[in-house]
C-alpha atoms as a PDB file:
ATOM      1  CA  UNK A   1     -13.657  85.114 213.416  1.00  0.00           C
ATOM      2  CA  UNK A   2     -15.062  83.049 210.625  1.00  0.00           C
ATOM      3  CA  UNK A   3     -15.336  78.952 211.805  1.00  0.00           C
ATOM      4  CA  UNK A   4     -12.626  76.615 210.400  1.00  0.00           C
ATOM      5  CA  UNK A   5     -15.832  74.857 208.394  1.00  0.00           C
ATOM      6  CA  UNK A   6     -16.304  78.188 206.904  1.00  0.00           C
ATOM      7  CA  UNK A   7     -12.523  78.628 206.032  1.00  0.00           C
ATOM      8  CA  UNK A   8     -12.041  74.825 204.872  1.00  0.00           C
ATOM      9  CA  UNK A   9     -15.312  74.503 202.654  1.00  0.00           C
ATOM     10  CA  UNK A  10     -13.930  78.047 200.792  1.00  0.00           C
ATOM     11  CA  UNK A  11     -10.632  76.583 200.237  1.00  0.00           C
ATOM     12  CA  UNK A  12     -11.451  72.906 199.222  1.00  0.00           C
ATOM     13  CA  UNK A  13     -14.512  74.163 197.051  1.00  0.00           C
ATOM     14  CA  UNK A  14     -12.590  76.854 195.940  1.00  0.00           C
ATOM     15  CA  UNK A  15      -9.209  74.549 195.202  1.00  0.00           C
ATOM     16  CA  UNK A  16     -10.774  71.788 193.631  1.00  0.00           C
ATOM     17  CA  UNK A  17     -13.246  73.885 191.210  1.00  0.00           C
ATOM     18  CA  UNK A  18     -10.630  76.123 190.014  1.00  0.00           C
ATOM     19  CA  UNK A  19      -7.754  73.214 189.895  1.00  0.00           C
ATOM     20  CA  UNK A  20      -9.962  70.899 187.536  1.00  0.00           C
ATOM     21  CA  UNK A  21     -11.348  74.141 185.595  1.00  0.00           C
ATOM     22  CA  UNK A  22      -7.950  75.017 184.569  1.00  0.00           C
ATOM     23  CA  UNK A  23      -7.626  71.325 183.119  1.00  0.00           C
ATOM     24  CA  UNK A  24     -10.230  72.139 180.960  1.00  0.00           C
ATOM     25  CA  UNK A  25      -8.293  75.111 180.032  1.00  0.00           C
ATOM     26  CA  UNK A  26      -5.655  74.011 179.401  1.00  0.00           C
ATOM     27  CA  UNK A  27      -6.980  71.118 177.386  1.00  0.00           C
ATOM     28  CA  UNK A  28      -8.468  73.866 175.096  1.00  0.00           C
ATOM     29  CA  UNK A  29      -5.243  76.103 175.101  1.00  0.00           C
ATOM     30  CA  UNK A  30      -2.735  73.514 173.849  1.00  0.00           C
ATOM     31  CA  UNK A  31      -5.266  71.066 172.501  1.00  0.00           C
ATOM     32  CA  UNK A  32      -3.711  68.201 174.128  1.00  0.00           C
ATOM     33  CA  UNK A  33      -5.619  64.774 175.958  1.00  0.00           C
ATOM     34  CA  UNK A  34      -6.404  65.034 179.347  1.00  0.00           C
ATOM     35  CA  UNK A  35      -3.706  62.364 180.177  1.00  0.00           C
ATOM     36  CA  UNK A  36      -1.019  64.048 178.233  1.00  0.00           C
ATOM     37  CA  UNK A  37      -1.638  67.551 180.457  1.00  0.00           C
ATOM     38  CA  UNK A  38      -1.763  65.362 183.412  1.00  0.00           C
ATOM     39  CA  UNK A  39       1.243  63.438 182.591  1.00  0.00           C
ATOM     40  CA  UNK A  40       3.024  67.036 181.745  1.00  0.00           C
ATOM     41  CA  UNK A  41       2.318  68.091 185.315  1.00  0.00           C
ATOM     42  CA  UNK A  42       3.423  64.781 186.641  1.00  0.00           C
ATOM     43  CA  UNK A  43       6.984  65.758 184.994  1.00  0.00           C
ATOM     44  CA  UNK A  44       7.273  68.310 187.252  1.00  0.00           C
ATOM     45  CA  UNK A  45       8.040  66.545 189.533  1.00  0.00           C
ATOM     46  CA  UNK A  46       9.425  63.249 187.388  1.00  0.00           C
ATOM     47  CA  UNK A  47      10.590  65.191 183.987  1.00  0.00           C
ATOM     48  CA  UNK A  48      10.966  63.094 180.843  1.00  0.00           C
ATOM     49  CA  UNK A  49       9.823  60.116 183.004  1.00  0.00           C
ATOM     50  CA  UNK A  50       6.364  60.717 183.474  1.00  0.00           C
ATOM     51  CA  UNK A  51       5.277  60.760 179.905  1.00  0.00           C
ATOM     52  CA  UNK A  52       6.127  57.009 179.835  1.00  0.00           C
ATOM     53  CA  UNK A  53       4.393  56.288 183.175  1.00  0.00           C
ATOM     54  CA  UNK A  54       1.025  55.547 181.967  1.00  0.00           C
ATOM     55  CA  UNK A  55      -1.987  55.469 184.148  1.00  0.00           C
ATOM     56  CA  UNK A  56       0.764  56.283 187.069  1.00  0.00           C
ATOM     57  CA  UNK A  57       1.712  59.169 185.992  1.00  0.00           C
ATOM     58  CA  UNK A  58      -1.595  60.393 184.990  1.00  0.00           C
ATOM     59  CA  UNK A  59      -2.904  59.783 188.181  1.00  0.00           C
ATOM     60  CA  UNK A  60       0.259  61.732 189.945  1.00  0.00           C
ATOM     61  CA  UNK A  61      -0.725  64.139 187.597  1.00  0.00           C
ATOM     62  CA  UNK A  62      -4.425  64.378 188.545  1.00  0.00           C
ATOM     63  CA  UNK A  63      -3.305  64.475 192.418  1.00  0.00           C
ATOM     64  CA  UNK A  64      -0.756  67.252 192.011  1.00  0.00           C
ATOM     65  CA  UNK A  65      -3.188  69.237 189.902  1.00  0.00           C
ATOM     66  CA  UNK A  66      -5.562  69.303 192.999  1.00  0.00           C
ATOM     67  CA  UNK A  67      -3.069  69.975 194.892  1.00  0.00           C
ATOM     68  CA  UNK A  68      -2.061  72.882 194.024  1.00  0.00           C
ATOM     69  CA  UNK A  69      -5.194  74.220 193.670  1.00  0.00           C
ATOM     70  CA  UNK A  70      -5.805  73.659 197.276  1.00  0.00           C
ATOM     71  CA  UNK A  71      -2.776  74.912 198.022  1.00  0.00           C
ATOM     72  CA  UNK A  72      -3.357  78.459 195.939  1.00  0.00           C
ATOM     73  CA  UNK A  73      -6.941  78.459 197.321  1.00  0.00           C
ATOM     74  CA  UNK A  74      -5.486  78.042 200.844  1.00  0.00           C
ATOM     75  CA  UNK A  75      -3.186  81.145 200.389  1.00  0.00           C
ATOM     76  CA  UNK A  76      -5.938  83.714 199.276  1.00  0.00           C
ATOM     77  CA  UNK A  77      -8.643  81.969 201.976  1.00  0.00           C
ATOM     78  CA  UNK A  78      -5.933  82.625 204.632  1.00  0.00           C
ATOM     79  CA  UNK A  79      -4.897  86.121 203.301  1.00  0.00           C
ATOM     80  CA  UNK A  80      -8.515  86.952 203.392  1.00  0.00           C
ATOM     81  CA  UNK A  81      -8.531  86.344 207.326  1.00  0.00           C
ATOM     82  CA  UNK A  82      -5.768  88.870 207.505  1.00  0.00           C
ATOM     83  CA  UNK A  83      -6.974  91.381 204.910  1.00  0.00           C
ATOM     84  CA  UNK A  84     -11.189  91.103 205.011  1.00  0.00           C
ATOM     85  CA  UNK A  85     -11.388  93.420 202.016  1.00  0.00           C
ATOM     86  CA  UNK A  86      -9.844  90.853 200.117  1.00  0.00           C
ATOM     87  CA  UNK A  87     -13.701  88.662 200.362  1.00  0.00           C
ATOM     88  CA  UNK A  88     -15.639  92.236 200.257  1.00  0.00           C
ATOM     89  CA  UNK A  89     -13.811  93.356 196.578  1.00  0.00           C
ATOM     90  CA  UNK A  90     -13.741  89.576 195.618  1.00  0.00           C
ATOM     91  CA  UNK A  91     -13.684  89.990 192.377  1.00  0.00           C
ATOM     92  CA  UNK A  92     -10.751  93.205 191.612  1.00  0.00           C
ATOM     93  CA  UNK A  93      -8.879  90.632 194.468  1.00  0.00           C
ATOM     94  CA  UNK A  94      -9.349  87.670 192.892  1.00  0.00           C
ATOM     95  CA  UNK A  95      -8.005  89.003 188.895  1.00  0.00           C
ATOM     96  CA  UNK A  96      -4.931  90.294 190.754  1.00  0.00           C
ATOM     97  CA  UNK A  97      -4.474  86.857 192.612  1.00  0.00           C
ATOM     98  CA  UNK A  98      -4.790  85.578 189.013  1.00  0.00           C
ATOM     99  CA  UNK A  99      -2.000  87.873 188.125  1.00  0.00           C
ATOM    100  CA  UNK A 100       0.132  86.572 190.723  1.00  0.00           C
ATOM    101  CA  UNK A 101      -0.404  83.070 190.238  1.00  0.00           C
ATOM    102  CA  UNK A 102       0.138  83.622 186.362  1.00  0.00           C
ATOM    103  CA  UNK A 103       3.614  84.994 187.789  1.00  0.00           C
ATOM    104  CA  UNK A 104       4.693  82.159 190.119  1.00  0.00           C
ATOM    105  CA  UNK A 105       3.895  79.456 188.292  1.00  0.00           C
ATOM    106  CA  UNK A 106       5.839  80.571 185.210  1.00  0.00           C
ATOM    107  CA  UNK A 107       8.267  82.294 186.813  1.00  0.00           C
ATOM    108  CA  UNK A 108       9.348  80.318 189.844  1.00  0.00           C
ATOM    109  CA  UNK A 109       7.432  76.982 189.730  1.00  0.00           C
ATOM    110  CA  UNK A 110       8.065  75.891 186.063  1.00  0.00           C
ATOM    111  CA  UNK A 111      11.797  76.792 186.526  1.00  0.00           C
ATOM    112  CA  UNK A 112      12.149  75.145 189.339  1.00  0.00           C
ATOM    113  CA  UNK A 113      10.186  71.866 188.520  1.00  0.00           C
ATOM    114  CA  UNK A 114      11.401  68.718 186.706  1.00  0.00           C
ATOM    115  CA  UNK A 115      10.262  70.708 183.752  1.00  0.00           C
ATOM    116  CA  UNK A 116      13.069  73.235 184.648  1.00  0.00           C
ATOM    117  CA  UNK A 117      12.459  76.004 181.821  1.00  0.00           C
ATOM    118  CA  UNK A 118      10.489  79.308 181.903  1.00  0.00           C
ATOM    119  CA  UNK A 119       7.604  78.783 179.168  1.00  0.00           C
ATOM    120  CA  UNK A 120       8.614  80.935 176.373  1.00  0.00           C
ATOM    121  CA  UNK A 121       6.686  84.164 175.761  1.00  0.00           C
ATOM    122  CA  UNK A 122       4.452  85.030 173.367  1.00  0.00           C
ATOM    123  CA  UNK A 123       1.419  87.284 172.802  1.00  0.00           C
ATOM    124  CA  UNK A 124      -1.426  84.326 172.472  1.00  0.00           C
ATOM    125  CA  UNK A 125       0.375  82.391 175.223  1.00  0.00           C
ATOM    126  CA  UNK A 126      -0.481  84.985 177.624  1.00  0.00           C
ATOM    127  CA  UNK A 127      -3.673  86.275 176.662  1.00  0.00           C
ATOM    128  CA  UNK A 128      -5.003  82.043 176.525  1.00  0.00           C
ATOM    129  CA  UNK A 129      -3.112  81.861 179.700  1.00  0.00           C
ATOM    130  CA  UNK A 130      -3.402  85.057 181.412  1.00  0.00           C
ATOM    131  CA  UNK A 131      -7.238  84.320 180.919  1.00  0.00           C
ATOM    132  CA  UNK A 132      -6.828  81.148 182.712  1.00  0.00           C
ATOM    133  CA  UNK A 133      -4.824  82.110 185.749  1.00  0.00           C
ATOM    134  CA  UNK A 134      -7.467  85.136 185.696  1.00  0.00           C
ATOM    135  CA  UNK A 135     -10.195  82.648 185.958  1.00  0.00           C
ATOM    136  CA  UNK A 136      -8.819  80.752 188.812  1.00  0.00           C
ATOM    137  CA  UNK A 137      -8.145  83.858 191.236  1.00  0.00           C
ATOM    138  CA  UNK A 138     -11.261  84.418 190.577  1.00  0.00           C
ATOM    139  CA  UNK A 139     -12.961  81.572 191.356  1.00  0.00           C
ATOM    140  CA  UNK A 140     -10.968  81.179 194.092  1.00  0.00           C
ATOM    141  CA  UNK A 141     -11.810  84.766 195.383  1.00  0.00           C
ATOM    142  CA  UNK A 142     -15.529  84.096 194.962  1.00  0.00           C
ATOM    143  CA  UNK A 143     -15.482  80.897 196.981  1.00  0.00           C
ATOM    144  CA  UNK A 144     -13.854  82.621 199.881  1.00  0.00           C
ATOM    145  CA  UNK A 145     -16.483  85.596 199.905  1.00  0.00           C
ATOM    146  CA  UNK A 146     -19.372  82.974 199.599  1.00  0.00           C
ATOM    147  CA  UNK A 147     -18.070  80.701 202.695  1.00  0.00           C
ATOM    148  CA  UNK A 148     -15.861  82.555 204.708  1.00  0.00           C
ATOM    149  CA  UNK A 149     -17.521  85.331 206.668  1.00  0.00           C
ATOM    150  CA  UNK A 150     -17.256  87.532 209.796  1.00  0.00           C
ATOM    151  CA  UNK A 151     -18.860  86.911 212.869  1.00  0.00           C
ATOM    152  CA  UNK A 152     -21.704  89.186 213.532  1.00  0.00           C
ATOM    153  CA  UNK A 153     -21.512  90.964 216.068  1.00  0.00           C
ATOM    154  CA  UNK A 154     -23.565  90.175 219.131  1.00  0.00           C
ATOM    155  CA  UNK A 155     -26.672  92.714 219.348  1.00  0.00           C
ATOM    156  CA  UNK A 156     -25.969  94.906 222.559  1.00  0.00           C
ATOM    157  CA  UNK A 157     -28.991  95.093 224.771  1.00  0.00           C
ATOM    158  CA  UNK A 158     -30.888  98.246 225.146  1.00  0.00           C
ATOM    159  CA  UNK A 159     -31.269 100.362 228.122  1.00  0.00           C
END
């Protein structure tokens, strides 16, 4: 069994690389400020609010953001305990975890956020997108194949 250092490094290196890489993202996607994406995820939770929080708001934002990405680095780390092929094929693993989380956060956590709306669909939204969630699992993926690994086993003595 891998230690808990192992497991916790993967998922707060993994969590907080991939959570402030995909504010870079989506900084280039939409062309929008920092603050305004971070205020935007802060209206999740507030809706219209947030965008006249200021510095509050951006800040919620910022925490959330992290957040999350711990918590969808957490997931695949703990998977990975279950399901060891998911570290040793790292990267087909991780672009299907980018799949999924491409799914759930349009599909369930968008709806069901302050937000409340399904993004609507287009081709260069989910290509620019798509890439981005792709780019997540997999950083997420490779940070639990780098940190989180199997015990040896003991070397059995010899007759």
């Amino acid at each position: 069994m891998p230690s808990r250092r192992s497991i916790a490094t993967a998922i707060v290196l993994g969590g907080i690389v991939a959570a402030t890489l995909d504010l870079g993202a989506a900084m280039l996607i939409s062309g929008a400020s920092l603050p305004s994406i971070l205020q935007f995820i802060s209206s999740g939770l507030l809706g219209q609010a947030a965008f006249s929080g200021g510095t509050a708001t951006v800040l919620l934002g910022a925490a959330l953001q992290e957040a999350m990405g711990l918590i969808i680095a957490m997931v695949f780390v703990l998977a990975s305990l279950a399901l060891p092929w998911l570290r040793r094929r790292w990267a087909a693993a991780g672009l299907a975890y980018g799949v999924v989380i491409y799914g759930v956060m349009n599909y369930v956590v968008m709806p069901l956020s302050g937000v409340g709306r399904v993004p609507k669909f287009s081709i260069e939204g989910l290509v620019k997108n798509g890439l981005a969630m792709l780019a997540f699992g997999l950083i997420v993926a490779w940070f639990a194949q780098r940190h989180v690994r199997d015990a040896e086993p003991e070397p059995q003595p010899r007759d």
